[in-house]
PDB file of N, CA and C in Angstrom:
ATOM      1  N   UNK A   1     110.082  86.775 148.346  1.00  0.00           N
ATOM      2  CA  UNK A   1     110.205  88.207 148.478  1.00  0.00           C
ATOM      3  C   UNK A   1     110.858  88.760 147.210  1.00  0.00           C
ATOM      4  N   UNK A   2     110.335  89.966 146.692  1.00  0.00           N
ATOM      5  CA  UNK A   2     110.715  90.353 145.775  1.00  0.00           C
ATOM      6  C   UNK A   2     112.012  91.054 145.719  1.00  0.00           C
ATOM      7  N   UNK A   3     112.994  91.139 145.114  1.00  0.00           N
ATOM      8  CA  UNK A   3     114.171  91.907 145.315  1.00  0.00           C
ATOM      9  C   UNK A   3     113.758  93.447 145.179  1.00  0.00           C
ATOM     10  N   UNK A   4     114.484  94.445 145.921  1.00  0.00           N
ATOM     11  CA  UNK A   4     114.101  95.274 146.379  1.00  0.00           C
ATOM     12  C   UNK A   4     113.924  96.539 144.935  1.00  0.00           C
ATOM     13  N   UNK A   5     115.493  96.326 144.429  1.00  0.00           N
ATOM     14  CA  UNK A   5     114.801  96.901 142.866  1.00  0.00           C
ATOM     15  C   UNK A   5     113.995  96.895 141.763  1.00  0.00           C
ATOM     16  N   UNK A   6     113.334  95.415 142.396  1.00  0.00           N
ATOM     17  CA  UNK A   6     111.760  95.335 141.101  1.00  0.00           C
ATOM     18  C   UNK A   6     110.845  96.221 141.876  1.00  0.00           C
ATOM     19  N   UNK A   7     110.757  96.662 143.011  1.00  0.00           N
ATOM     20  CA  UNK A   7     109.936  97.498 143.601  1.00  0.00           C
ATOM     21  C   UNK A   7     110.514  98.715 143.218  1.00  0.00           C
ATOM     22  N   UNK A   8     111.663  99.249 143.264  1.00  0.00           N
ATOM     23  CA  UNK A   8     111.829 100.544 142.919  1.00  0.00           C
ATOM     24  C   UNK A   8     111.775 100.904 141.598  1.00  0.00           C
ATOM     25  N   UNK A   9     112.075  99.590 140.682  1.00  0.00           N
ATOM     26  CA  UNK A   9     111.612 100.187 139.315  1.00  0.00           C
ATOM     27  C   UNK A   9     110.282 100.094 138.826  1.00  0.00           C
ATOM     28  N   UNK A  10     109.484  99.165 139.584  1.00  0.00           N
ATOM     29  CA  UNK A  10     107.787  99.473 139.350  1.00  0.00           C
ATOM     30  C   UNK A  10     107.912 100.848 139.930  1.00  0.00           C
ATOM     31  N   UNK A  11     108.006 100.870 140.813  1.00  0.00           N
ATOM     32  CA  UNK A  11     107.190 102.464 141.148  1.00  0.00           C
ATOM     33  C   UNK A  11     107.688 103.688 140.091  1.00  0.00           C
ATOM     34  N   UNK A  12     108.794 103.820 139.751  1.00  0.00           N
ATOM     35  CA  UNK A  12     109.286 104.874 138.642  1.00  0.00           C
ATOM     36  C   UNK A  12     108.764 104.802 136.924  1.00  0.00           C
ATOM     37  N   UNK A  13     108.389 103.553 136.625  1.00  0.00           N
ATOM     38  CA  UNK A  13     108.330 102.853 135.743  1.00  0.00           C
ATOM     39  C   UNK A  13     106.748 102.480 135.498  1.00  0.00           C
ATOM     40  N   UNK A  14     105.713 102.480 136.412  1.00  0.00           N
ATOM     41  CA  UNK A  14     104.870 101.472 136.221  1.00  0.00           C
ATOM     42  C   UNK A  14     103.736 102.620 136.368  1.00  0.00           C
ATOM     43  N   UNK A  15     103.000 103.659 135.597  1.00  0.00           N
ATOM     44  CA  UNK A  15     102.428 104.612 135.768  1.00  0.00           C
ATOM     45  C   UNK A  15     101.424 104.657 136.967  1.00  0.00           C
ATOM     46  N   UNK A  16     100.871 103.353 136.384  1.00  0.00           N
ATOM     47  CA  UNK A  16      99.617 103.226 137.216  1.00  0.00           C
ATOM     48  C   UNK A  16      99.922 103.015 138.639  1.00  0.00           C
ATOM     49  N   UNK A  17     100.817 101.913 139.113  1.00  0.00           N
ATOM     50  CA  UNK A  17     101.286 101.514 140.750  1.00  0.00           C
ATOM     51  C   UNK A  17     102.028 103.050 141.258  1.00  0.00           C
ATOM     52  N   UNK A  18     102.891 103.615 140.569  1.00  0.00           N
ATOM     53  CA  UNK A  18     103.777 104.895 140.890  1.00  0.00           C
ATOM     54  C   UNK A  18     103.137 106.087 141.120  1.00  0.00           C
ATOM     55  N   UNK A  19     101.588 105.819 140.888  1.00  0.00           N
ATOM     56  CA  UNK A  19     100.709 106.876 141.685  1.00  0.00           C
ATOM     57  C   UNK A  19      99.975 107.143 143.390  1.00  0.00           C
ATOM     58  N   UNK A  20     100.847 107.728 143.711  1.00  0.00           N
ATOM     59  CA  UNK A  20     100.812 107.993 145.344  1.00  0.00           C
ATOM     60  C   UNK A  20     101.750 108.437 146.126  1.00  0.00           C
ATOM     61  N   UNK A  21     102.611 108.588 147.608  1.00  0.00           N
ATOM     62  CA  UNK A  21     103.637 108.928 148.295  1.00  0.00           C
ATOM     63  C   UNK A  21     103.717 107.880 148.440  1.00  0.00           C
ATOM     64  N   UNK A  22     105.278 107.787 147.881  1.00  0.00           N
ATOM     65  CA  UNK A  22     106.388 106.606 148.565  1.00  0.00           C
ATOM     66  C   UNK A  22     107.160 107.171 149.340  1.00  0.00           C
ATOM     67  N   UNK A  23     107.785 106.460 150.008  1.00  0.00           N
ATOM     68  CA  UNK A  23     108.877 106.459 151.679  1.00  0.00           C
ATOM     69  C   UNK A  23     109.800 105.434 151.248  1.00  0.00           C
ATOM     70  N   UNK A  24     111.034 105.530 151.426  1.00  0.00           N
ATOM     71  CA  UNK A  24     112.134 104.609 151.404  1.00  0.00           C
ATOM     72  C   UNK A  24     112.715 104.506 152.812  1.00  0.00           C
ATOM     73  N   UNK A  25     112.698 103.900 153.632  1.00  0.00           N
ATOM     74  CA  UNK A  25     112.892 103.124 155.120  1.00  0.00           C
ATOM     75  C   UNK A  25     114.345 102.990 154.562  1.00  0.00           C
ATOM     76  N   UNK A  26     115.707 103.313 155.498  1.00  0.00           N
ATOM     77  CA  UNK A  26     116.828 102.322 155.015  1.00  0.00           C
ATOM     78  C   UNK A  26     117.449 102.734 156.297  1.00  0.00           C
ATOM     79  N   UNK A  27     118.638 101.506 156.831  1.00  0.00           N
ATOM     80  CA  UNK A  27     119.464 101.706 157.860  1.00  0.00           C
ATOM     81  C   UNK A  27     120.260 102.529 157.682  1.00  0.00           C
ATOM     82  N   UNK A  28     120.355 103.540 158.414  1.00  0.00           N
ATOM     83  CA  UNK A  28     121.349 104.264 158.512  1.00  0.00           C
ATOM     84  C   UNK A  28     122.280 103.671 159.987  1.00  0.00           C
ATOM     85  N   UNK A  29     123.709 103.685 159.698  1.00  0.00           N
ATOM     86  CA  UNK A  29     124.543 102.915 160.724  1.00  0.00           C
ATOM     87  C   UNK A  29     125.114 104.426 162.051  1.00  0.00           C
ATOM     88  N   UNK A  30     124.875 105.250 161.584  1.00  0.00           N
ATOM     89  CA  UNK A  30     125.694 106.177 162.370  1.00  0.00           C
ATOM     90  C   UNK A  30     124.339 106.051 163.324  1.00  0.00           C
ATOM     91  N   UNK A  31     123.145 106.206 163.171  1.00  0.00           N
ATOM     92  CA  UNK A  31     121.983 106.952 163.967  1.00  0.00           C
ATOM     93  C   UNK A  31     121.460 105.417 164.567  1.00  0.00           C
ATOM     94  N   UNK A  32     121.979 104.541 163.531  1.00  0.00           N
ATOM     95  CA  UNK A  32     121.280 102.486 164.400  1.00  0.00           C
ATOM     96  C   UNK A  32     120.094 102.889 164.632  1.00  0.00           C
ATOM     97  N   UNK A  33     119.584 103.057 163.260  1.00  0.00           N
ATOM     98  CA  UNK A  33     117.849 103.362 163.269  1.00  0.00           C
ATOM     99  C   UNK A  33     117.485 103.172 161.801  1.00  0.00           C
ATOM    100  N   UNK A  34     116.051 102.708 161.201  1.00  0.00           N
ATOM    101  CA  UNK A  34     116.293 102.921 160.016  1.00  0.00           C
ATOM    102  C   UNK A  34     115.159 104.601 159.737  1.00  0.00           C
ATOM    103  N   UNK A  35     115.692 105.240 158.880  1.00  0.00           N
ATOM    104  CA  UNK A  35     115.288 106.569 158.664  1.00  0.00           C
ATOM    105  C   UNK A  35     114.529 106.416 157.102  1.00  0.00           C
ATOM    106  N   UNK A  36     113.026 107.180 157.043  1.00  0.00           N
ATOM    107  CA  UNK A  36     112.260 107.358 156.022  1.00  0.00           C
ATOM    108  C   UNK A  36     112.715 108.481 155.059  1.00  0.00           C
ATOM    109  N   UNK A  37     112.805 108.325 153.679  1.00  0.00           N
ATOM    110  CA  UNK A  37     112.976 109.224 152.716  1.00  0.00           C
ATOM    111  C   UNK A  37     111.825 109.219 152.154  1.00  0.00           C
ATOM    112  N   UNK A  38     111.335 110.471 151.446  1.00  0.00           N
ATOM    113  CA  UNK A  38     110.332 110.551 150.730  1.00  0.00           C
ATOM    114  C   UNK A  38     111.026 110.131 148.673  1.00  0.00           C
ATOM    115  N   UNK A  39     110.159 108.952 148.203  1.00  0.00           N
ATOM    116  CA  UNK A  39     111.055 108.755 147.063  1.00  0.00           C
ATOM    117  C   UNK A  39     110.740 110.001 146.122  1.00  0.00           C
ATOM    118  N   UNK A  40     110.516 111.083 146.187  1.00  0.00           N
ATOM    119  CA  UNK A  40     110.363 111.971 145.612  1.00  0.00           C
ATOM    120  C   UNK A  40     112.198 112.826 145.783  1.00  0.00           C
ATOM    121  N   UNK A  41     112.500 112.590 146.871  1.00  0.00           N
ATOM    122  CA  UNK A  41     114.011 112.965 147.160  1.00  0.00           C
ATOM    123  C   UNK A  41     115.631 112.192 146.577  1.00  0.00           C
ATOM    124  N   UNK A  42     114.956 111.010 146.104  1.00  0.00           N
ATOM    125  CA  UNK A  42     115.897 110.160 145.762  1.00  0.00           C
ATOM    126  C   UNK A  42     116.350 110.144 144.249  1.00  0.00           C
ATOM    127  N   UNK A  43     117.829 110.034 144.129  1.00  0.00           N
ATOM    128  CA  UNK A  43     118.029 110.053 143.152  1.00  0.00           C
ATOM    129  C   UNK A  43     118.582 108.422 142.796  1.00  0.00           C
ATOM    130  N   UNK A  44     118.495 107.736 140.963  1.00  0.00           N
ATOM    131  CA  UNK A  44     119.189 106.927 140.764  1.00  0.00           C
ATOM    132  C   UNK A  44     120.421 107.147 139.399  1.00  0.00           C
ATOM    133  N   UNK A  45     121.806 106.804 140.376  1.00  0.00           N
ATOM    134  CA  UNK A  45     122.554 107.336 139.389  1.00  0.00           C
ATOM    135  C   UNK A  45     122.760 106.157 138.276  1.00  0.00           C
ATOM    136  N   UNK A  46     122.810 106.836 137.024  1.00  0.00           N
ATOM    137  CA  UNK A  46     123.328 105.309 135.873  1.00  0.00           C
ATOM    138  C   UNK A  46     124.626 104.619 135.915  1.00  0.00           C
ATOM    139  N   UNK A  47     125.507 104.903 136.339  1.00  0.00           N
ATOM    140  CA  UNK A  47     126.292 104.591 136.430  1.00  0.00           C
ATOM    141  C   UNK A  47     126.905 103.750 137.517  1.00  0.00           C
ATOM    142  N   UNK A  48     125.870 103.369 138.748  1.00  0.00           N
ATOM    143  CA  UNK A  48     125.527 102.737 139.511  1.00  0.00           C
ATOM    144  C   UNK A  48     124.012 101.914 140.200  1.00  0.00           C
ATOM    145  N   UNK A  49     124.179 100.545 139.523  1.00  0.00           N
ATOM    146  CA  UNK A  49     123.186 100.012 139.505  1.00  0.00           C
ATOM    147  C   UNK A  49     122.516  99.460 141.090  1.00  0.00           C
ATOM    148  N   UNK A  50     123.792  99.840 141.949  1.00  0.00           N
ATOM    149  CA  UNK A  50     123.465  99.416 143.445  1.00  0.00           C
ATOM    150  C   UNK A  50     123.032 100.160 144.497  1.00  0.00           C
ATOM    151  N   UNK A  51     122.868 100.954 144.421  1.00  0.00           N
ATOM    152  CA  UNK A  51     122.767 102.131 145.365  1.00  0.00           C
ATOM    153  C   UNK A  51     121.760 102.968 145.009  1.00  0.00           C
ATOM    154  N   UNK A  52     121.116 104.542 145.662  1.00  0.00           N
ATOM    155  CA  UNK A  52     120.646 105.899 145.474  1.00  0.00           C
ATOM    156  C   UNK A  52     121.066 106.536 145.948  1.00  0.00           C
ATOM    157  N   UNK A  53     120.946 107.645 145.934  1.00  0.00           N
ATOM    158  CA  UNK A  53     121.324 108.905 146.445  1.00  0.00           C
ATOM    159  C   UNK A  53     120.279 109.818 146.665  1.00  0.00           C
ATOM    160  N   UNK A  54     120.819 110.295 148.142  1.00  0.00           N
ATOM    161  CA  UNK A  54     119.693 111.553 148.892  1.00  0.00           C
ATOM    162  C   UNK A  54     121.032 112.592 149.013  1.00  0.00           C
ATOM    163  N   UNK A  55     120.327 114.167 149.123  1.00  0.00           N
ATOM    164  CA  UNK A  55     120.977 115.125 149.303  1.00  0.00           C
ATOM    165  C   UNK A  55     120.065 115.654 151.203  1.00  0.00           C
ATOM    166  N   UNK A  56     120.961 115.863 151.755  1.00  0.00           N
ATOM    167  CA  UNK A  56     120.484 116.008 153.608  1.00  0.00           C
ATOM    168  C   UNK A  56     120.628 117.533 153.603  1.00  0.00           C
ATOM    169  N   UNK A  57     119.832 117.888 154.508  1.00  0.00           N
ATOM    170  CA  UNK A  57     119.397 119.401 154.459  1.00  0.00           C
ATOM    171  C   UNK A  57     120.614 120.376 154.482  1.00  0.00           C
ATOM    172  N   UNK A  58     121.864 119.725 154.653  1.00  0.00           N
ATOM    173  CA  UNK A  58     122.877 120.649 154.156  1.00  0.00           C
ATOM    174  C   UNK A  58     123.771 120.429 152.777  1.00  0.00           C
ATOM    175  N   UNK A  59     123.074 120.046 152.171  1.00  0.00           N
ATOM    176  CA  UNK A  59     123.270 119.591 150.583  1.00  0.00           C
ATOM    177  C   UNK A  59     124.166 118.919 150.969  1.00  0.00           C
ATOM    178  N   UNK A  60     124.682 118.063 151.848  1.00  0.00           N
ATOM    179  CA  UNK A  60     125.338 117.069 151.258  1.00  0.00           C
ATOM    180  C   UNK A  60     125.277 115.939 150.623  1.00  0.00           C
ATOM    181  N   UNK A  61     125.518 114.908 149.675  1.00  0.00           N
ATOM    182  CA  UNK A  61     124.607 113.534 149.236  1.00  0.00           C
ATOM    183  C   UNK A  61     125.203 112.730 149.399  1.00  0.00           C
ATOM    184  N   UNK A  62     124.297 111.498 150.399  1.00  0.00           N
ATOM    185  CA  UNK A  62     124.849 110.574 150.481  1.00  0.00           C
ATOM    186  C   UNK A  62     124.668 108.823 149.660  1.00  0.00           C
ATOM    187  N   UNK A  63     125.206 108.315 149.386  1.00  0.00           N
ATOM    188  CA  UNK A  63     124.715 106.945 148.436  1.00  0.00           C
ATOM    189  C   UNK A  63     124.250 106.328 149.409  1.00  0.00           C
ATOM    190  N   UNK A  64     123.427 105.325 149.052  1.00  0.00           N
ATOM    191  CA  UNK A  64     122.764 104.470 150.069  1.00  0.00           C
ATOM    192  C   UNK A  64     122.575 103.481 149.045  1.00  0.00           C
ATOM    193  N   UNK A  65     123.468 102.151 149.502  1.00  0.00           N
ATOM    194  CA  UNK A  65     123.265 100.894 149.093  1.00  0.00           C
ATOM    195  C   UNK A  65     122.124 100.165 149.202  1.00  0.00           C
ATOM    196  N   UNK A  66     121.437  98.958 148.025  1.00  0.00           N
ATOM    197  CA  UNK A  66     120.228  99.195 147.869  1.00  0.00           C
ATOM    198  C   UNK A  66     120.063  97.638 149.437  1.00  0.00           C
ATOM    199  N   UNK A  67     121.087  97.280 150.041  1.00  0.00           N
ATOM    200  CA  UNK A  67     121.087  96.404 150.744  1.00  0.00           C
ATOM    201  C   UNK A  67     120.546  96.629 152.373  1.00  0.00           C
ATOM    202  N   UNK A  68     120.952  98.018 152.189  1.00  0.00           N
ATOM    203  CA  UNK A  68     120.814  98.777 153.857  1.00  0.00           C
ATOM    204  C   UNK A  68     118.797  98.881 153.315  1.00  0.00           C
ATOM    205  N   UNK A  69     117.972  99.364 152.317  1.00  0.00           N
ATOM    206  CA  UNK A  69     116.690  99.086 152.224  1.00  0.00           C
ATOM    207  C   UNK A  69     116.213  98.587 153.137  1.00  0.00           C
ATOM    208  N   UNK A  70     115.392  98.863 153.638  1.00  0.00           N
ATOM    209  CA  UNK A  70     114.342  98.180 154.754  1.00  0.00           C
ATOM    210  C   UNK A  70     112.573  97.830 154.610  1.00  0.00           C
ATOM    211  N   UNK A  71     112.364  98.869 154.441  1.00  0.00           N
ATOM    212  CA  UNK A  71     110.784  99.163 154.416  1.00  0.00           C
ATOM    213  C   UNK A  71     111.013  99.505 152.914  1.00  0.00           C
ATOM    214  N   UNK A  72     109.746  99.698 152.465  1.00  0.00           N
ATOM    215  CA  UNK A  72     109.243 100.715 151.570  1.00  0.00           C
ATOM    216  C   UNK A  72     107.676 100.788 151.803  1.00  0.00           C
ATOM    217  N   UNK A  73     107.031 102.498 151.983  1.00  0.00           N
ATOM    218  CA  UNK A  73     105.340 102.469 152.037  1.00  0.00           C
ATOM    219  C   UNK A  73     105.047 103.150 151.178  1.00  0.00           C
ATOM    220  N   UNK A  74     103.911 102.812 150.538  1.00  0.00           N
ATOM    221  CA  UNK A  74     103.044 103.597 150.134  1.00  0.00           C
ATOM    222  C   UNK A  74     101.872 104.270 150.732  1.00  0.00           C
ATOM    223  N   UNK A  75     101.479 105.569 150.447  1.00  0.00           N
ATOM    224  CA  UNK A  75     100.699 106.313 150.880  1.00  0.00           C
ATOM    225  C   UNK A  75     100.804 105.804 152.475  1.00  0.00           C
ATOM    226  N   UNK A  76     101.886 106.167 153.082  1.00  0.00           N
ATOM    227  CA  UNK A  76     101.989 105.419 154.114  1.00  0.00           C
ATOM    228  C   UNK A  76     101.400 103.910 155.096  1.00  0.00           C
ATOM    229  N   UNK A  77     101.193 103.408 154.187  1.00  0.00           N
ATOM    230  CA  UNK A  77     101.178 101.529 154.338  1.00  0.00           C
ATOM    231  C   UNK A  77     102.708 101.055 154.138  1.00  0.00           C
ATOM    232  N   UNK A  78     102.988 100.139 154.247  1.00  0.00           N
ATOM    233  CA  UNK A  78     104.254  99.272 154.143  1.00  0.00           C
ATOM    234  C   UNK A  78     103.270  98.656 153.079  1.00  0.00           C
ATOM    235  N   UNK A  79     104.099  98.203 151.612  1.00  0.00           N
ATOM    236  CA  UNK A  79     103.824  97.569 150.996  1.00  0.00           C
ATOM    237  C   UNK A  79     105.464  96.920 150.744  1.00  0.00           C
ATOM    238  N   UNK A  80     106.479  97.185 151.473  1.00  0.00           N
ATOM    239  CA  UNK A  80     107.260  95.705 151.064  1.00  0.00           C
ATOM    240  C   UNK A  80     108.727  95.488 152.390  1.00  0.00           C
ATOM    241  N   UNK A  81     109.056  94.965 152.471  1.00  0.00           N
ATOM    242  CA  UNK A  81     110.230  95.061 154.015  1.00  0.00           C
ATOM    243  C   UNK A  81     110.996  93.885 153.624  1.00  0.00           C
ATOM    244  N   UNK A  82     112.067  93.718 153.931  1.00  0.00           N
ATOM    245  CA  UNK A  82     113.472  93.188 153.760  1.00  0.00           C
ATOM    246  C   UNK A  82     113.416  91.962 155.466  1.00  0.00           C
ATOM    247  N   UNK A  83     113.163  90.969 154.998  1.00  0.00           N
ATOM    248  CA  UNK A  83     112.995  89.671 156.292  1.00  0.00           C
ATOM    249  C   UNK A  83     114.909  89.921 157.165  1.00  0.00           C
ATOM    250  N   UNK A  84     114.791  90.150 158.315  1.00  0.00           N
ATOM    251  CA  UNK A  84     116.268  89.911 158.591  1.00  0.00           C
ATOM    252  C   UNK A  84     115.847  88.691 159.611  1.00  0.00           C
ATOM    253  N   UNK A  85     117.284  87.922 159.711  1.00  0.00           N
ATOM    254  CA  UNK A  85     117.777  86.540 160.587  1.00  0.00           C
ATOM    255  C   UNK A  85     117.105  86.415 162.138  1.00  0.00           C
TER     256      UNK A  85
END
């Protein structure tokens, strides 16, 4: 399985694969569900190589460690998911 940031930097990075809608799947612990972002919403800060950041409809932003990741689809397919125990 590929680690989850060679997928996020192909898609930003890789013209040709980074053409389409991506979704970022990640656990969120308060809701014990995992919740879809559109990667069009996501930010990556430089100064942190572990995490992204979404802003939630009341501008607040939250980081999201790249460990909580779950899914990722394209054009709504799953093209990659995180194996758990």
């Amino acid at each position: 399985m590929k680690p989850v940031q060679d997928i996020l930097n192909r898609i930003k990075w890789d013209r040709e694969f980074g053409k389409g809608d991506f979704d970022i799947g990640y656990y969120d612990r308060v809701e014990d569900r995992i919740l879809l972002v559109p990667f069009r919403k996501v930010q990556f800060p430089e100064e942190n190589h572990f995490l992204f950041e979404i802003e939630d409809d009341e501008g607040v932003v939250h980081s999201i460690p790249f460990h909580r990741v779950r899914e990722i689809y394209k054009n709504g397919e799953r093209i990659w998911h995180r194996k758990t125990p």
